[in-house]
PDB file of N, CA and C in Angstrom:
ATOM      1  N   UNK A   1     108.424 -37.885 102.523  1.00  0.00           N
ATOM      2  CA  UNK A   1     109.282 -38.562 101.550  1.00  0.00           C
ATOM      3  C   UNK A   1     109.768 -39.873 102.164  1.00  0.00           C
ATOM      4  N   UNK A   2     109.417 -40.650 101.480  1.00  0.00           N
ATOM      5  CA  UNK A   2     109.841 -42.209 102.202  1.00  0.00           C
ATOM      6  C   UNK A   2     111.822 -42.130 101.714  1.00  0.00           C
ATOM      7  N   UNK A   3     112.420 -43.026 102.814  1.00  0.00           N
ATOM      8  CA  UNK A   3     113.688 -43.264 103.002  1.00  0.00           C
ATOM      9  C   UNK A   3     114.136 -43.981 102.137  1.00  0.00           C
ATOM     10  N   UNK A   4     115.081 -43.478 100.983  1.00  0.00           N
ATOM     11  CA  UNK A   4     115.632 -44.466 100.367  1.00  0.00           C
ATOM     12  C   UNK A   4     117.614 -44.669 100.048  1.00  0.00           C
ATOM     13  N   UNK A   5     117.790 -45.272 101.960  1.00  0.00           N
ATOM     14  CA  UNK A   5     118.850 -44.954 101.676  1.00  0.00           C
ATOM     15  C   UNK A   5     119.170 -46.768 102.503  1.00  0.00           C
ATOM     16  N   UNK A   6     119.981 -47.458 102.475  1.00  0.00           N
ATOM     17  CA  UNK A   6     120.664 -48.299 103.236  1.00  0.00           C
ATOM     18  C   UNK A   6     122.153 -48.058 103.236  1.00  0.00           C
ATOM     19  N   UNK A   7     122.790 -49.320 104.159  1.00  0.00           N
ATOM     20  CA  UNK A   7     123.951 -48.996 104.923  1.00  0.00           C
ATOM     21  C   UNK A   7     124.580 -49.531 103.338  1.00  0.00           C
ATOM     22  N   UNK A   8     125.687 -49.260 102.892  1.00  0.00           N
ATOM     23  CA  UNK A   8     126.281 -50.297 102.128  1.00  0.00           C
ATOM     24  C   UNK A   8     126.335 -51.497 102.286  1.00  0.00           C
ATOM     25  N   UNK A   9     126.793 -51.815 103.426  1.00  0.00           N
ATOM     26  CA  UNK A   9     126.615 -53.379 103.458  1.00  0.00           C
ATOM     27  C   UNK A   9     125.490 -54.010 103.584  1.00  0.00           C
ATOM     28  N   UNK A  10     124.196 -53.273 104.143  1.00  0.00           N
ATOM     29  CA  UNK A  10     122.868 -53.849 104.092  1.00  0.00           C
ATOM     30  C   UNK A  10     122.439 -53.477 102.527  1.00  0.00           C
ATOM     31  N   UNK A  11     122.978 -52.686 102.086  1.00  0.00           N
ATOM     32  CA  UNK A  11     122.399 -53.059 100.220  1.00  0.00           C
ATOM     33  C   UNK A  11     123.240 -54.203  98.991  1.00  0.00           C
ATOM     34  N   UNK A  12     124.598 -54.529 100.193  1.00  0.00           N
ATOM     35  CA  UNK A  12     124.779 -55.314  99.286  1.00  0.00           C
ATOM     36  C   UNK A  12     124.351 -56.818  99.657  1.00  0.00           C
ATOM     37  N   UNK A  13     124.265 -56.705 100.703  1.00  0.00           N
ATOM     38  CA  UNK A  13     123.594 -58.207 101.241  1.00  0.00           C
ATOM     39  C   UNK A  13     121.937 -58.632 100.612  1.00  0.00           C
ATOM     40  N   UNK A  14     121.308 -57.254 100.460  1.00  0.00           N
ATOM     41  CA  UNK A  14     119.721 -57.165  99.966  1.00  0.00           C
ATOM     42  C   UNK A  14     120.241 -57.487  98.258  1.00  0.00           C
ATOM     43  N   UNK A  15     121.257 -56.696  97.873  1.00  0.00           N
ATOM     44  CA  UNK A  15     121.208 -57.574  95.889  1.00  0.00           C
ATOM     45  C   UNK A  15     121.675 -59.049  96.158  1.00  0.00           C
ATOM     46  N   UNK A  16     122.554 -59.747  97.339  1.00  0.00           N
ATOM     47  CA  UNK A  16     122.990 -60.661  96.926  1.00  0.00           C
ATOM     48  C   UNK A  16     121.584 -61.678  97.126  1.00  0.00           C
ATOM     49  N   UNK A  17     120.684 -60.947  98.209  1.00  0.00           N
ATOM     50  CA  UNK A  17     119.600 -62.260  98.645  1.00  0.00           C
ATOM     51  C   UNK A  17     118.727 -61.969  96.986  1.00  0.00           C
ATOM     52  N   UNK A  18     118.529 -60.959  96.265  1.00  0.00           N
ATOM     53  CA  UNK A  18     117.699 -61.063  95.407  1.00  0.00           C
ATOM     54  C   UNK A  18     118.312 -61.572  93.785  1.00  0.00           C
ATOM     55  N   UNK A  19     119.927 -62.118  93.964  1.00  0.00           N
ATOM     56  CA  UNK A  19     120.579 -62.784  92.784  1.00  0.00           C
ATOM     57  C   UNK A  19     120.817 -64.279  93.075  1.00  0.00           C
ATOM     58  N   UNK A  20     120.628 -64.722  94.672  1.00  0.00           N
ATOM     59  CA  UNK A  20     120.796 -66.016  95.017  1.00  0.00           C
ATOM     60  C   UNK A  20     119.320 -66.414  94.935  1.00  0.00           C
ATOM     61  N   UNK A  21     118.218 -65.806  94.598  1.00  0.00           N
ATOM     62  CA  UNK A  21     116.730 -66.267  94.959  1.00  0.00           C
ATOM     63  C   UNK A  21     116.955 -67.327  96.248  1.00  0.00           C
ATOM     64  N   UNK A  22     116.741 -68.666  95.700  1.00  0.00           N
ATOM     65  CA  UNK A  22     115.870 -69.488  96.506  1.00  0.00           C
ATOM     66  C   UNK A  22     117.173 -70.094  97.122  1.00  0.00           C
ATOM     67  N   UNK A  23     118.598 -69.666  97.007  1.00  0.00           N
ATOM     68  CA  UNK A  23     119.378 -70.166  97.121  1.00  0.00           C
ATOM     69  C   UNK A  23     120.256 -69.481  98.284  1.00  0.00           C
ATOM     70  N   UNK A  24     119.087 -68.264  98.859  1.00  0.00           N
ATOM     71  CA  UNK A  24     120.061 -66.908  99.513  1.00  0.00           C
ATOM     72  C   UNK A  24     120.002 -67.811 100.876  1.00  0.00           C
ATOM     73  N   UNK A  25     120.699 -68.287 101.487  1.00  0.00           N
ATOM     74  CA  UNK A  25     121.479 -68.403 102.991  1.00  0.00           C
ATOM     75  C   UNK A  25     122.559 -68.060 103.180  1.00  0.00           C
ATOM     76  N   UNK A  26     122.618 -68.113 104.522  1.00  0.00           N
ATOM     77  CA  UNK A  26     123.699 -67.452 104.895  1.00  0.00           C
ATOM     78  C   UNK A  26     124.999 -67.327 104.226  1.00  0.00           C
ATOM     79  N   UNK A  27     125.881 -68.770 104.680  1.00  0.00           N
ATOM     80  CA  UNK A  27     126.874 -69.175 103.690  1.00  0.00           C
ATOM     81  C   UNK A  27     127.176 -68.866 102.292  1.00  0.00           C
ATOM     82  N   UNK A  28     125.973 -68.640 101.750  1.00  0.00           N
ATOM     83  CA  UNK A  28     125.706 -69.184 100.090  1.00  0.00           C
ATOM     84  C   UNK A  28     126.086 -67.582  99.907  1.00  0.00           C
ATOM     85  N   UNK A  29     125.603 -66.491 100.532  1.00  0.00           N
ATOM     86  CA  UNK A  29     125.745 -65.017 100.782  1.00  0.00           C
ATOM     87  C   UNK A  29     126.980 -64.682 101.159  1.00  0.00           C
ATOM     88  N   UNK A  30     128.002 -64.641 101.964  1.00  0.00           N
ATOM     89  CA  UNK A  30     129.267 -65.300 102.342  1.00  0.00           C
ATOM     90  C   UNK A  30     130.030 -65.288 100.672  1.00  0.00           C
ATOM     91  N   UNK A  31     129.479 -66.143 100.703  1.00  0.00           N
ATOM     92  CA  UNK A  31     130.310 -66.913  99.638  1.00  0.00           C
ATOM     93  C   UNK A  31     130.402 -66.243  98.107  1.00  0.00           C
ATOM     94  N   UNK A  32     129.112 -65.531  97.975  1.00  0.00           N
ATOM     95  CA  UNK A  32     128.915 -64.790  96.868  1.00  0.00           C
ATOM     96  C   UNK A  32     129.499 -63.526  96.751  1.00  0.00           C
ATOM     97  N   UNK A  33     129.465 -62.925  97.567  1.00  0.00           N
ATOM     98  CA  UNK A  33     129.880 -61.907  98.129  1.00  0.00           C
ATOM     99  C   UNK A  33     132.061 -61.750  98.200  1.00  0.00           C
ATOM    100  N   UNK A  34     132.042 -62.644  98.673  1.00  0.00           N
ATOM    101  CA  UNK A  34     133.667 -63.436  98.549  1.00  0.00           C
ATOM    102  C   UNK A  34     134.194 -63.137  96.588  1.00  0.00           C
ATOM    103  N   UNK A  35     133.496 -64.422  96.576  1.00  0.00           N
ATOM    104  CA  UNK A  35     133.433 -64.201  94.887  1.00  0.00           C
ATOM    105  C   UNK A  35     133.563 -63.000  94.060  1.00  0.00           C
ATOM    106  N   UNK A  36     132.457 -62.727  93.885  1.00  0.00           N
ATOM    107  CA  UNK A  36     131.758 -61.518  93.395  1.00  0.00           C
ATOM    108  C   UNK A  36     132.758 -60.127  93.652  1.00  0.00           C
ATOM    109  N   UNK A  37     132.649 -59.753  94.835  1.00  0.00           N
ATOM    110  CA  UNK A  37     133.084 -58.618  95.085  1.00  0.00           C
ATOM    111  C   UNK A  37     134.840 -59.070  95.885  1.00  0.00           C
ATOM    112  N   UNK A  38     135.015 -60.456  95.829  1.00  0.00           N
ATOM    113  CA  UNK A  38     136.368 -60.101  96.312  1.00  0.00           C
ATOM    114  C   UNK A  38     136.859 -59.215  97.365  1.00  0.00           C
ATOM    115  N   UNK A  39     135.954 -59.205  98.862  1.00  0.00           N
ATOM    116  CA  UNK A  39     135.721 -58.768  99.561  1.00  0.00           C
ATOM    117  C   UNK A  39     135.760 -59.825 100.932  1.00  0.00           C
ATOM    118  N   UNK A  40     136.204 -59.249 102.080  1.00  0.00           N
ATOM    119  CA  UNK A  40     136.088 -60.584 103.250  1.00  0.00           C
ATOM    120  C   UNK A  40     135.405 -60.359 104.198  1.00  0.00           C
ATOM    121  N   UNK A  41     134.249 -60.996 104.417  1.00  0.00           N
ATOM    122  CA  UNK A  41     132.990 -61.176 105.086  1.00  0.00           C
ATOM    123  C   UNK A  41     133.445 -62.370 105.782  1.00  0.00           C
ATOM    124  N   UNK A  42     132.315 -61.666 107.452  1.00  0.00           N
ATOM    125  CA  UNK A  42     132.520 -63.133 107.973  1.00  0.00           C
ATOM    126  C   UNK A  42     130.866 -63.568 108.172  1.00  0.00           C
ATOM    127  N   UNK A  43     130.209 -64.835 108.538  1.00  0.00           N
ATOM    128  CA  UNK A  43     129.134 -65.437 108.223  1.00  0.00           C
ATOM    129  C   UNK A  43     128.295 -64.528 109.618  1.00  0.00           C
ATOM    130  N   UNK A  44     129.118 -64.112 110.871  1.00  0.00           N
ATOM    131  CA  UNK A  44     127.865 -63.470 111.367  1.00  0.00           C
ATOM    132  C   UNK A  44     127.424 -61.692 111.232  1.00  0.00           C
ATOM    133  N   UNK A  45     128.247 -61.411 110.799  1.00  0.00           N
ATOM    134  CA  UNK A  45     127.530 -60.044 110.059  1.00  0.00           C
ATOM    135  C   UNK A  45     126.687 -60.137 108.531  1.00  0.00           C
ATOM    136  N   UNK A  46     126.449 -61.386 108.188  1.00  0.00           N
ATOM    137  CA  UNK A  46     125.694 -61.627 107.156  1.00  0.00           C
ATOM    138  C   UNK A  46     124.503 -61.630 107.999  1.00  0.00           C
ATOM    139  N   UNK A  47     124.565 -62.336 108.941  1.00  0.00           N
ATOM    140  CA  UNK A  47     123.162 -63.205 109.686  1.00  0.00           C
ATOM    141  C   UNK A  47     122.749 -61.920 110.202  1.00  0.00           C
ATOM    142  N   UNK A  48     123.643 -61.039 111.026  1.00  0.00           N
ATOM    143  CA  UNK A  48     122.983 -59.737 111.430  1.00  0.00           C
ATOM    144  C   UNK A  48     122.000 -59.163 110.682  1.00  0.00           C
ATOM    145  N   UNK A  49     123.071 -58.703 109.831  1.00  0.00           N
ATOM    146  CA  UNK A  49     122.568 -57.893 108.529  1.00  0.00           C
ATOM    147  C   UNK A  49     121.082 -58.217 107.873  1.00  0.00           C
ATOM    148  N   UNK A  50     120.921 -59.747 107.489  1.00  0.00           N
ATOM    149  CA  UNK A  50     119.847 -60.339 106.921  1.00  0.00           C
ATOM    150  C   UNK A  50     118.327 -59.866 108.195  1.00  0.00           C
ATOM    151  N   UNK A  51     118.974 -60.273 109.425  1.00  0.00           N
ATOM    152  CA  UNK A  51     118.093 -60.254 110.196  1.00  0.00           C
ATOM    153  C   UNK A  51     117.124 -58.446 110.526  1.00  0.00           C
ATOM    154  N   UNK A  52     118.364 -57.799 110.284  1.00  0.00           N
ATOM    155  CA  UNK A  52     118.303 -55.968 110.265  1.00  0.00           C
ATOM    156  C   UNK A  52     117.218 -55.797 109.025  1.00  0.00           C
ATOM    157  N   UNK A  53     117.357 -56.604 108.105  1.00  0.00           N
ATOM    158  CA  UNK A  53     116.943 -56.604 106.905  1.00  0.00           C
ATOM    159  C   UNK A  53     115.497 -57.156 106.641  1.00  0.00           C
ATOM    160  N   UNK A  54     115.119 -58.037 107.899  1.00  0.00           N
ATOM    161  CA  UNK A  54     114.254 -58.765 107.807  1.00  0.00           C
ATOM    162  C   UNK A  54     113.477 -58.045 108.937  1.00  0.00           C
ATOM    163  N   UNK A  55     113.959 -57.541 109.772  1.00  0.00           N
ATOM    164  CA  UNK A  55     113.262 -56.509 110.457  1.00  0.00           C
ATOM    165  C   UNK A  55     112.473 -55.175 109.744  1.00  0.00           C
ATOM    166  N   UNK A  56     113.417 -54.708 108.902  1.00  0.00           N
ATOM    167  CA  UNK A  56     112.881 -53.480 107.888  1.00  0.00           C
ATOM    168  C   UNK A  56     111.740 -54.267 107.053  1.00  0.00           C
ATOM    169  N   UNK A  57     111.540 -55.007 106.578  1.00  0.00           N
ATOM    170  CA  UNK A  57     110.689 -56.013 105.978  1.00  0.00           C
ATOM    171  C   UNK A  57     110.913 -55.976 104.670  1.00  0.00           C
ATOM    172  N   UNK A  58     112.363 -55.810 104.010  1.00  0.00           N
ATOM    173  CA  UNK A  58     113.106 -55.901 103.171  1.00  0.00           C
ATOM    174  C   UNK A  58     113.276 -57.337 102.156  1.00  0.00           C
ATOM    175  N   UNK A  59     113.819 -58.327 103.216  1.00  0.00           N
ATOM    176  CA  UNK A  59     113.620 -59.953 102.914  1.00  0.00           C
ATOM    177  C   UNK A  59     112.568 -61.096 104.181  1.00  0.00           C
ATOM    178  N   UNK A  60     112.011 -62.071 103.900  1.00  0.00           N
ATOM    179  CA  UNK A  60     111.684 -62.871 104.352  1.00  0.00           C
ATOM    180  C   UNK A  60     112.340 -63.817 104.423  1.00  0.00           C
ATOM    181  N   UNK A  61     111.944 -64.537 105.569  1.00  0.00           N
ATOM    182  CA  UNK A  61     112.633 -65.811 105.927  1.00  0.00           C
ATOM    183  C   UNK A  61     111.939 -67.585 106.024  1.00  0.00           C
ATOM    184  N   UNK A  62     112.247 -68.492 105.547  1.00  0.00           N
ATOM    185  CA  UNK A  62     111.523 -69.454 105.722  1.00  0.00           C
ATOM    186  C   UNK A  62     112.817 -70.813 106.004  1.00  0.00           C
ATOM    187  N   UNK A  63     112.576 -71.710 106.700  1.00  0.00           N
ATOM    188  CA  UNK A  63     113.607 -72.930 106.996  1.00  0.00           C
ATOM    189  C   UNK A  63     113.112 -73.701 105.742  1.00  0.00           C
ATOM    190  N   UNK A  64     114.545 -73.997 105.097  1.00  0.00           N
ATOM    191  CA  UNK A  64     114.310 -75.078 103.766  1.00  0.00           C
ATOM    192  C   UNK A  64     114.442 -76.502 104.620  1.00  0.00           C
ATOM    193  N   UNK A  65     114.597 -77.733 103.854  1.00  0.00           N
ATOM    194  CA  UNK A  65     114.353 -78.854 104.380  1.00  0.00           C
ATOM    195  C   UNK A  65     115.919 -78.988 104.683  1.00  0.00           C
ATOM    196  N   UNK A  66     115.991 -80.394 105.646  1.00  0.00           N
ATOM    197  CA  UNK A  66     117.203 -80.887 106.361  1.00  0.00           C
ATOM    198  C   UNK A  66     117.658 -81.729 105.113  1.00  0.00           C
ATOM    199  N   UNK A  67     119.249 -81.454 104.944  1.00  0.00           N
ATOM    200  CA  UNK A  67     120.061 -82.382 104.785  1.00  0.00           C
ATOM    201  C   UNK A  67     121.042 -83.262 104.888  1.00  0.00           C
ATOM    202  N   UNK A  68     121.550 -84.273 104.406  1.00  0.00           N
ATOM    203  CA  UNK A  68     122.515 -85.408 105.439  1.00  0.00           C
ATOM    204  C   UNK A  68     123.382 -84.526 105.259  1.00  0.00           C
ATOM    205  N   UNK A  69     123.980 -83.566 103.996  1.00  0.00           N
ATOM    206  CA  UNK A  69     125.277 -83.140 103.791  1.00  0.00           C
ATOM    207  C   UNK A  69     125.376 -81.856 105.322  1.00  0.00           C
ATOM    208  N   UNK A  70     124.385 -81.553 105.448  1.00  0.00           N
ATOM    209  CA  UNK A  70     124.638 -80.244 106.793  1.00  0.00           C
ATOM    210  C   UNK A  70     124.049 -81.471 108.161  1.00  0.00           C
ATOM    211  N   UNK A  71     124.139 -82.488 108.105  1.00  0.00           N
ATOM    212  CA  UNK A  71     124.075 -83.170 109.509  1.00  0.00           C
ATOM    213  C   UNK A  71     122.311 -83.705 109.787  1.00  0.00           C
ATOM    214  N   UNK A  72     122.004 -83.051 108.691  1.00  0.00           N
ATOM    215  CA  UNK A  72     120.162 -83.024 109.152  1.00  0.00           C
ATOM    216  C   UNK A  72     119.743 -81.277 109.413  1.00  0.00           C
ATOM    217  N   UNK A  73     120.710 -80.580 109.670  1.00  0.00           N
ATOM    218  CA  UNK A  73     120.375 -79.444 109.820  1.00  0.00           C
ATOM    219  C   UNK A  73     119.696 -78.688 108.754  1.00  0.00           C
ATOM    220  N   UNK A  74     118.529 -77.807 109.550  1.00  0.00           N
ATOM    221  CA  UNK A  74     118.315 -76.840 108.150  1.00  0.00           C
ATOM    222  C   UNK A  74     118.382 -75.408 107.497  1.00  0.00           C
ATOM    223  N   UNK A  75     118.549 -75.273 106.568  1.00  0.00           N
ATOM    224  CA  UNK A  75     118.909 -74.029 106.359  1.00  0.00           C
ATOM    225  C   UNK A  75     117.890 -72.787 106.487  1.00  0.00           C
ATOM    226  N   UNK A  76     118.505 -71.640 106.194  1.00  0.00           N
ATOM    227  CA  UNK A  76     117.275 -70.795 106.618  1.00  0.00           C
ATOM    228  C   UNK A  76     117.180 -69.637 105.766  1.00  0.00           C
ATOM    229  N   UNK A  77     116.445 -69.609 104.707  1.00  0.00           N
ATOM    230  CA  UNK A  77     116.609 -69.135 103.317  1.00  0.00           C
ATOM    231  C   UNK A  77     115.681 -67.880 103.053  1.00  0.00           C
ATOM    232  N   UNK A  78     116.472 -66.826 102.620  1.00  0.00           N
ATOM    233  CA  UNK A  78     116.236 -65.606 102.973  1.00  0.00           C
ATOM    234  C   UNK A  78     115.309 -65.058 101.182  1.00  0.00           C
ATOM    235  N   UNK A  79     114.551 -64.533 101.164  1.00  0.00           N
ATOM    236  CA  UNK A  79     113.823 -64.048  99.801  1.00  0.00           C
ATOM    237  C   UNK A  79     113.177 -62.738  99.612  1.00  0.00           C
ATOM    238  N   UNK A  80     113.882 -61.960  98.749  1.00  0.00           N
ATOM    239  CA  UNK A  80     113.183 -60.521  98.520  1.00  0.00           C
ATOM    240  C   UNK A  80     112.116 -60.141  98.309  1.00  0.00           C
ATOM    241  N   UNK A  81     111.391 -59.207  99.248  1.00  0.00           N
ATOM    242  CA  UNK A  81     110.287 -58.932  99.424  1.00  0.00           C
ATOM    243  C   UNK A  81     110.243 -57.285  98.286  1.00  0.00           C
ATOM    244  N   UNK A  82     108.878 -57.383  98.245  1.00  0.00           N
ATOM    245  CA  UNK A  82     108.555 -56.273  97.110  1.00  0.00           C
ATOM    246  C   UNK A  82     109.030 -54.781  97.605  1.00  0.00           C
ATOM    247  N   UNK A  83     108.800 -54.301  99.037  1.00  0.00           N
ATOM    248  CA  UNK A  83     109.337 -53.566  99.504  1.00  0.00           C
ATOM    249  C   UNK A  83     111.203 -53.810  99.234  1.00  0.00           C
ATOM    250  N   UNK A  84     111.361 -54.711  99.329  1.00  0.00           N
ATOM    251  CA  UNK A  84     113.401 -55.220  99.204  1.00  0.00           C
ATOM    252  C   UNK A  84     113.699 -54.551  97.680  1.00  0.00           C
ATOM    253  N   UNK A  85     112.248 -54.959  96.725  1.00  0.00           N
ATOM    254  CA  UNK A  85     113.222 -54.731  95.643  1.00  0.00           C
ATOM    255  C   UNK A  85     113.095 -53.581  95.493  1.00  0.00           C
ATOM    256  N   UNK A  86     111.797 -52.884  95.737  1.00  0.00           N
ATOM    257  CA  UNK A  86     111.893 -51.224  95.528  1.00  0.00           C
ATOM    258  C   UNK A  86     112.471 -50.213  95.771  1.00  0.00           C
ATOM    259  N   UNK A  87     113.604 -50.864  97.110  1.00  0.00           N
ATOM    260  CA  UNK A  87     114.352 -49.909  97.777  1.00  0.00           C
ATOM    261  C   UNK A  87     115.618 -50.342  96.989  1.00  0.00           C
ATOM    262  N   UNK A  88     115.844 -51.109  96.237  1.00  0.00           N
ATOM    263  CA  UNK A  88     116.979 -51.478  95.133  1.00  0.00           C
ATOM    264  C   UNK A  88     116.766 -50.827  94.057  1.00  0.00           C
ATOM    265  N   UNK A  89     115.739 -50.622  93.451  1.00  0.00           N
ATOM    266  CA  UNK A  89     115.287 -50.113  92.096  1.00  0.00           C
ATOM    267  C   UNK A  89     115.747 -48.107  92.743  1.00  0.00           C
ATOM    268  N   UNK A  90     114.960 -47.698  93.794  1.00  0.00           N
ATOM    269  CA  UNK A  90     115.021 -46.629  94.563  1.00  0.00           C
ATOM    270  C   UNK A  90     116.699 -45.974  94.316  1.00  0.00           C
ATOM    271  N   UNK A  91     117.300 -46.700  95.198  1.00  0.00           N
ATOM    272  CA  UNK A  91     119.255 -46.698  95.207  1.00  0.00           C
ATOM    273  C   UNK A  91     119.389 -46.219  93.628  1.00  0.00           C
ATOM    274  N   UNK A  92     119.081 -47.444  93.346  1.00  0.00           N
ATOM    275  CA  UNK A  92     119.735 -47.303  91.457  1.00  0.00           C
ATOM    276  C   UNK A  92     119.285 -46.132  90.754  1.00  0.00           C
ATOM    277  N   UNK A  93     118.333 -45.687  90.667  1.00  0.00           N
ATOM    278  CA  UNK A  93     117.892 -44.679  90.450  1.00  0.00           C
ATOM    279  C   UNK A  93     118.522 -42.990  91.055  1.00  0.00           C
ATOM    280  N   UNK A  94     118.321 -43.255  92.168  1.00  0.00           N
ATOM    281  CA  UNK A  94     119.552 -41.967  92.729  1.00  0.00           C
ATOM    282  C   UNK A  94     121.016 -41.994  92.543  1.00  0.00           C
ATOM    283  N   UNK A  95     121.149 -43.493  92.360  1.00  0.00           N
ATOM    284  CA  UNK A  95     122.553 -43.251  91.742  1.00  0.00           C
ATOM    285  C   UNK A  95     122.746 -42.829  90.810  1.00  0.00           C
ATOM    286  N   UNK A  96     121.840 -43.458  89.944  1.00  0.00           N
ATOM    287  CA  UNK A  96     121.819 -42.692  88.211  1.00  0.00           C
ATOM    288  C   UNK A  96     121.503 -41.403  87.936  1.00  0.00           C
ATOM    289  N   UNK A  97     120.877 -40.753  88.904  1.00  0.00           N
ATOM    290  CA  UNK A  97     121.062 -39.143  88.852  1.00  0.00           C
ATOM    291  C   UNK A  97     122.351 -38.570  89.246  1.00  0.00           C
ATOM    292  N   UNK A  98     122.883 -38.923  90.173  1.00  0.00           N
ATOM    293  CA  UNK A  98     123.800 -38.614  90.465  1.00  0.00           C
ATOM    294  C   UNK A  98     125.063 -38.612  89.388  1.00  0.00           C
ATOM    295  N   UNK A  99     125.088 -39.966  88.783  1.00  0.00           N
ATOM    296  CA  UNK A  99     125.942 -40.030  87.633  1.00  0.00           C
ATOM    297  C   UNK A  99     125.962 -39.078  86.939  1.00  0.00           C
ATOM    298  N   UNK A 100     124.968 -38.715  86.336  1.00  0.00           N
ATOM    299  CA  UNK A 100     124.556 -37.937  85.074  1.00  0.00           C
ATOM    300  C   UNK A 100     124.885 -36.412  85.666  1.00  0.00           C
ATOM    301  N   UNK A 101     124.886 -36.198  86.881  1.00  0.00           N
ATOM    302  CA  UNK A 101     125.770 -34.694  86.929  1.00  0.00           C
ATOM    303  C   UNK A 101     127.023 -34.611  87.400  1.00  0.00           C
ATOM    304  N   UNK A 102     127.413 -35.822  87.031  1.00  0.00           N
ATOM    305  CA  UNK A 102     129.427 -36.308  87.221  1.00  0.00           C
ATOM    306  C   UNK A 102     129.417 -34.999  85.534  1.00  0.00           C
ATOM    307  N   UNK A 103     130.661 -34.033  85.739  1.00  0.00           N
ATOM    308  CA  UNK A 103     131.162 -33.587  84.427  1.00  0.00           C
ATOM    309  C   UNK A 103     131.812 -34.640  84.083  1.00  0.00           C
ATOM    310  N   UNK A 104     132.314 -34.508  82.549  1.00  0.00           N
ATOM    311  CA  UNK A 104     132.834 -35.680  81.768  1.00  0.00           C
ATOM    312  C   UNK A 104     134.251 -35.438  82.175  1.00  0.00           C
ATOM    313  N   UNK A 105     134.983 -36.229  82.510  1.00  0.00           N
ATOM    314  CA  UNK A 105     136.367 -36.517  82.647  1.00  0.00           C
ATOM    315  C   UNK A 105     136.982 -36.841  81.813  1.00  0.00           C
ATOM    316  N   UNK A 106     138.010 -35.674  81.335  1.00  0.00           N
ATOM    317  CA  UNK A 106     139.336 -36.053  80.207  1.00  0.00           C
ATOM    318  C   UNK A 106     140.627 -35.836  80.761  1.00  0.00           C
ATOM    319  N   UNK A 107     141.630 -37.261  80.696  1.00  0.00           N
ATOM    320  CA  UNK A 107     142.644 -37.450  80.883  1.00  0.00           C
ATOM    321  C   UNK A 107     143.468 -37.279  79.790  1.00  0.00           C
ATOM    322  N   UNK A 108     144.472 -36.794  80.332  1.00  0.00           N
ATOM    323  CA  UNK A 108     145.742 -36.345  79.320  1.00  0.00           C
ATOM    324  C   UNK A 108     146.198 -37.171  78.865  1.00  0.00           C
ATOM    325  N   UNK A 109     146.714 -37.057  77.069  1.00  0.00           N
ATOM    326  CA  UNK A 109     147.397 -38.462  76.788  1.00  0.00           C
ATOM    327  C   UNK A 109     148.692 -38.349  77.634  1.00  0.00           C
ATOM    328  N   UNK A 110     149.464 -39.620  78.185  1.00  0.00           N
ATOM    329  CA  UNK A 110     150.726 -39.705  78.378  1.00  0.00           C
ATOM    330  C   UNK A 110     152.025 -39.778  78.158  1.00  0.00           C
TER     331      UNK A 110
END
């Protein structure tokens, strides 16, 4: 039976690289993540994470071009691999079983 489990934080870093597409770096991940989940991340457990991630062969990595606004520096832009998304589709799916044998919850009026 293949593994379909990640850390929480390595599955949420894997939806954010596959909702930022071409836009997933570091920062930009950071930042979404901030947003989004209203949560406080710092930029090198993203880079870990991505890299943990890129080891599993989850996302790929490629350097985008230099710009004046980052000094000339370039970024290094992370993209979901078919294995990345299957183990997302995978999650969602066991979650959704799981749901479905939650009993229904009724709260008392007050």
């Amino acid at each position: 039976m293949e593994k379909t489990y990640l850390g929480e934080f390595e599955e949420l870093v894997l939806t954010m690289v596959g909702i930022l597409r071409e836009e997933a770096y570091g920062n930009a991940i950071v930042n979404e993540i901030r947003g989004r989940m209203e949560r406080e991340v710092n930029l090198s457990a993203v880079h870990v994470t991505l890299y943990r991630l890129e080891d599993k062969g989850y996302v790929k990595s490629s350097m985008g071009g230099a710009t004046a606004i980052r000094g000339g520096r370039r970024k290094r832009i992370f993209t979901i691999t078919n294995a990345g998304l299957n183990m997302l589709h995978a999650i969602q799916e066991k979650r959704m079983e799981l749901w479905k044998l939650l009993p229904q919850l009724k709260f008392a009026d007050l």
